[in-house]
C-alpha atoms as a PDB file:
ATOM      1  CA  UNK A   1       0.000   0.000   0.000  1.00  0.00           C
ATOM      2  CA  UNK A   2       1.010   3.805  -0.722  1.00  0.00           C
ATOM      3  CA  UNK A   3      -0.370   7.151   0.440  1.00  0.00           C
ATOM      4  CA  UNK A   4       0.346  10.255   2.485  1.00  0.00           C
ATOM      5  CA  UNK A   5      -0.814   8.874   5.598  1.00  0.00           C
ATOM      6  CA  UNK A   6      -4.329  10.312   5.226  1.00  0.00           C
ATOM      7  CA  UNK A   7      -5.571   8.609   2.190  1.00  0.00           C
ATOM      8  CA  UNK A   8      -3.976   4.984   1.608  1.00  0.00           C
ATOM      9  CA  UNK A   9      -4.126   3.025  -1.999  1.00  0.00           C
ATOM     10  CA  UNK A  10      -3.073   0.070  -3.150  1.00  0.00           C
ATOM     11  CA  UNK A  11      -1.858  -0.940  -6.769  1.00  0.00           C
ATOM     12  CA  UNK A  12      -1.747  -4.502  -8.545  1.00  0.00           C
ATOM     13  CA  UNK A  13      -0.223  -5.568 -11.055  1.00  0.00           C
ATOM     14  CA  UNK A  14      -1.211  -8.666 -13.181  1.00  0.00           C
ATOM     15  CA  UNK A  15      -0.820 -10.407 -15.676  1.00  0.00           C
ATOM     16  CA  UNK A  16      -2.872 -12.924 -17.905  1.00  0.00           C
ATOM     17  CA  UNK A  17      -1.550 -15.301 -20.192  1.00  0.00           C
ATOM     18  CA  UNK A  18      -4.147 -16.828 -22.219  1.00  0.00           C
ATOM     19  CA  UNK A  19      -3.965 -20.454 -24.165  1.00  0.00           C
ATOM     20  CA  UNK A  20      -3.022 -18.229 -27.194  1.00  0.00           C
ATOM     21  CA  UNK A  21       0.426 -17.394 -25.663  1.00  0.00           C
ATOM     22  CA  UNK A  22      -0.688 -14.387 -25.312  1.00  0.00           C
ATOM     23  CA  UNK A  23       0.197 -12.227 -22.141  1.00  0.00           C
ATOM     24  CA  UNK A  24      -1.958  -9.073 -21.213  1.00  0.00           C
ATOM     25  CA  UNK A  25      -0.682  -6.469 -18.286  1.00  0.00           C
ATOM     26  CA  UNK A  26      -2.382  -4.775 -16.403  1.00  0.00           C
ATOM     27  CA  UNK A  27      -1.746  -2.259 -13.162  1.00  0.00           C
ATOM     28  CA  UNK A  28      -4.741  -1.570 -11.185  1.00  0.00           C
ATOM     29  CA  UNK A  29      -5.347   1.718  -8.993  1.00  0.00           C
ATOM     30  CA  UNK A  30      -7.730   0.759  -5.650  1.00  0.00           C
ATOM     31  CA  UNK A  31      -7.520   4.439  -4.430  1.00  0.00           C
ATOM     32  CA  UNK A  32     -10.494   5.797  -6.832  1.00  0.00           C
ATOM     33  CA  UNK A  33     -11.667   2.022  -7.549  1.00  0.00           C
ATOM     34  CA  UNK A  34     -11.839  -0.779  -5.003  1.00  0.00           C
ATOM     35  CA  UNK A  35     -12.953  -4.000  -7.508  1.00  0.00           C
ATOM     36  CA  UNK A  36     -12.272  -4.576 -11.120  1.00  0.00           C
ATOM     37  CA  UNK A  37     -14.073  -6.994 -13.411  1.00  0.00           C
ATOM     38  CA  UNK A  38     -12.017  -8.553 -15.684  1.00  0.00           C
ATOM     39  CA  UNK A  39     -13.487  -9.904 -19.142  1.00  0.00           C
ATOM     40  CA  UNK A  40     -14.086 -10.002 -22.813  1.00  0.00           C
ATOM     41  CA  UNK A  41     -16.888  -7.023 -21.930  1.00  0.00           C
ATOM     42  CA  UNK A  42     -15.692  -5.582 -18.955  1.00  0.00           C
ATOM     43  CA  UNK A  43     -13.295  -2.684 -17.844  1.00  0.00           C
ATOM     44  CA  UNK A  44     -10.672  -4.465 -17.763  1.00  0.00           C
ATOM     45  CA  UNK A  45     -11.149  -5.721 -21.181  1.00  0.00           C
ATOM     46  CA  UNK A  46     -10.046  -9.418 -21.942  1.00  0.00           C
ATOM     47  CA  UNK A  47     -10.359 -10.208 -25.741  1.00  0.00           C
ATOM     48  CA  UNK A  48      -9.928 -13.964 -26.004  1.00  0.00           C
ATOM     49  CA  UNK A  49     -12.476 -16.449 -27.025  1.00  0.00           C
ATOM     50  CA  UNK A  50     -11.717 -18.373 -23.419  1.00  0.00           C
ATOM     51  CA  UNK A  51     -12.856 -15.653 -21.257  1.00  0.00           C
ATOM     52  CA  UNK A  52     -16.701 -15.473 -20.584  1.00  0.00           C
ATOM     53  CA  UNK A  53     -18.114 -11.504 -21.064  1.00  0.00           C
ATOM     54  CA  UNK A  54     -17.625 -11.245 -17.108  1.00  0.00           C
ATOM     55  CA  UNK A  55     -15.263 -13.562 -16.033  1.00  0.00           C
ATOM     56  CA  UNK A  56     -13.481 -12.316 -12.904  1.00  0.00           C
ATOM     57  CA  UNK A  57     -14.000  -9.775 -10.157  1.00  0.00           C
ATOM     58  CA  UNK A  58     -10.389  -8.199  -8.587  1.00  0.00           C
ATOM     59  CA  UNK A  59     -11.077  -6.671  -5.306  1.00  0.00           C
ATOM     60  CA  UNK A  60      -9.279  -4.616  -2.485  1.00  0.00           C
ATOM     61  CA  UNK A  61     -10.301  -5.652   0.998  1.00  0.00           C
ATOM     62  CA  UNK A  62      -8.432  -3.011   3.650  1.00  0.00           C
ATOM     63  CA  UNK A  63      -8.066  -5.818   6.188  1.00  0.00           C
ATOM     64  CA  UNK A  64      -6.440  -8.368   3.567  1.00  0.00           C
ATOM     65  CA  UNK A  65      -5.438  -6.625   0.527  1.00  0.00           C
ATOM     66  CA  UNK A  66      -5.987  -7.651  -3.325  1.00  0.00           C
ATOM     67  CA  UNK A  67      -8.716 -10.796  -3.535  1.00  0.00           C
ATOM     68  CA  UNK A  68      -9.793 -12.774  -6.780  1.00  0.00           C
ATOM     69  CA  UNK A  69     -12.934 -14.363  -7.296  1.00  0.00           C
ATOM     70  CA  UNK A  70     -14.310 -16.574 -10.594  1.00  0.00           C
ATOM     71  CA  UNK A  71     -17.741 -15.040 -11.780  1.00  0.00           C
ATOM     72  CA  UNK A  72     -18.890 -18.341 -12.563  1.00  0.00           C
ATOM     73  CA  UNK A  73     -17.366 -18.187 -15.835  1.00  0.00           C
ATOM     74  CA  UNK A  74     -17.136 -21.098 -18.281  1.00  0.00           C
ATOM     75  CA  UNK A  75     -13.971 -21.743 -18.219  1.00  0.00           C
ATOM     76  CA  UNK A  76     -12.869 -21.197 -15.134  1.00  0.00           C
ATOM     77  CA  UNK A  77      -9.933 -18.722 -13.140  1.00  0.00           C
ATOM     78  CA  UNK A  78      -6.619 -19.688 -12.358  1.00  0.00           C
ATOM     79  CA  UNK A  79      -4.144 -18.277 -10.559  1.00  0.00           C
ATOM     80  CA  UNK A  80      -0.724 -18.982 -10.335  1.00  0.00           C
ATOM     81  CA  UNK A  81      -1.931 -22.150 -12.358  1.00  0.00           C
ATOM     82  CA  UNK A  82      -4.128 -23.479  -9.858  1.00  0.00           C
ATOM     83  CA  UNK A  83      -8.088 -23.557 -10.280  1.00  0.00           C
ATOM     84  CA  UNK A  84     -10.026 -20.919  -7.884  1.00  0.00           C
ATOM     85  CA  UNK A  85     -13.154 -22.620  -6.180  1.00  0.00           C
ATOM     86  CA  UNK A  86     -13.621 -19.834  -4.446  1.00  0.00           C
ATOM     87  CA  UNK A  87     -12.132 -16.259  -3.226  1.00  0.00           C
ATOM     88  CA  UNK A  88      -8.421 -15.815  -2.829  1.00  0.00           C
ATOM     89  CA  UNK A  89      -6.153 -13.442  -2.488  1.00  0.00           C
END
């Protein structure tokens, strides 16, 4: 986390490598935004045939910090190569 003392944010930075080879970046901001969805018609824009329209939700919990959760997508979320079944951060 970084801030002036007064007004804390967090960044993230990811990155998604799709069956493709592909690799997408991306650095997210919590201080204006606190969740991200992550998909091929979302925000945080995902175009790859494997990723359902809203596939993921990113989210900044102040107690724990950056959390990931599978929007029951069709496919599935991974990360660091292991299936989510449910939130982790």
């Amino acid at each position: 986390m970084v801030g002036d003392g007064n007004a804390p944010w967090a960044f993230l930075e990811i990155e998604v490598s799709l069956e493709s080879g592909r690799r997408l970046q991306y650095i997210l901001d919590a201080q204006d935004t606190p969740n991200f969805i992550l998909g091929r018609s979302s925000p945080v824009q995902i175009d790859d045939p494997m990723v359902s329209q809203a596939h993921a939700m990113v989210f900044f919990d102040n107690e724990s910090g950056w959390k990931i959760k599978d929007l029951h997508s069709t496919n599935g979320t991974s990360l660091n190569g292991a299936k989510l079944n449910d939130v982790r951060g």
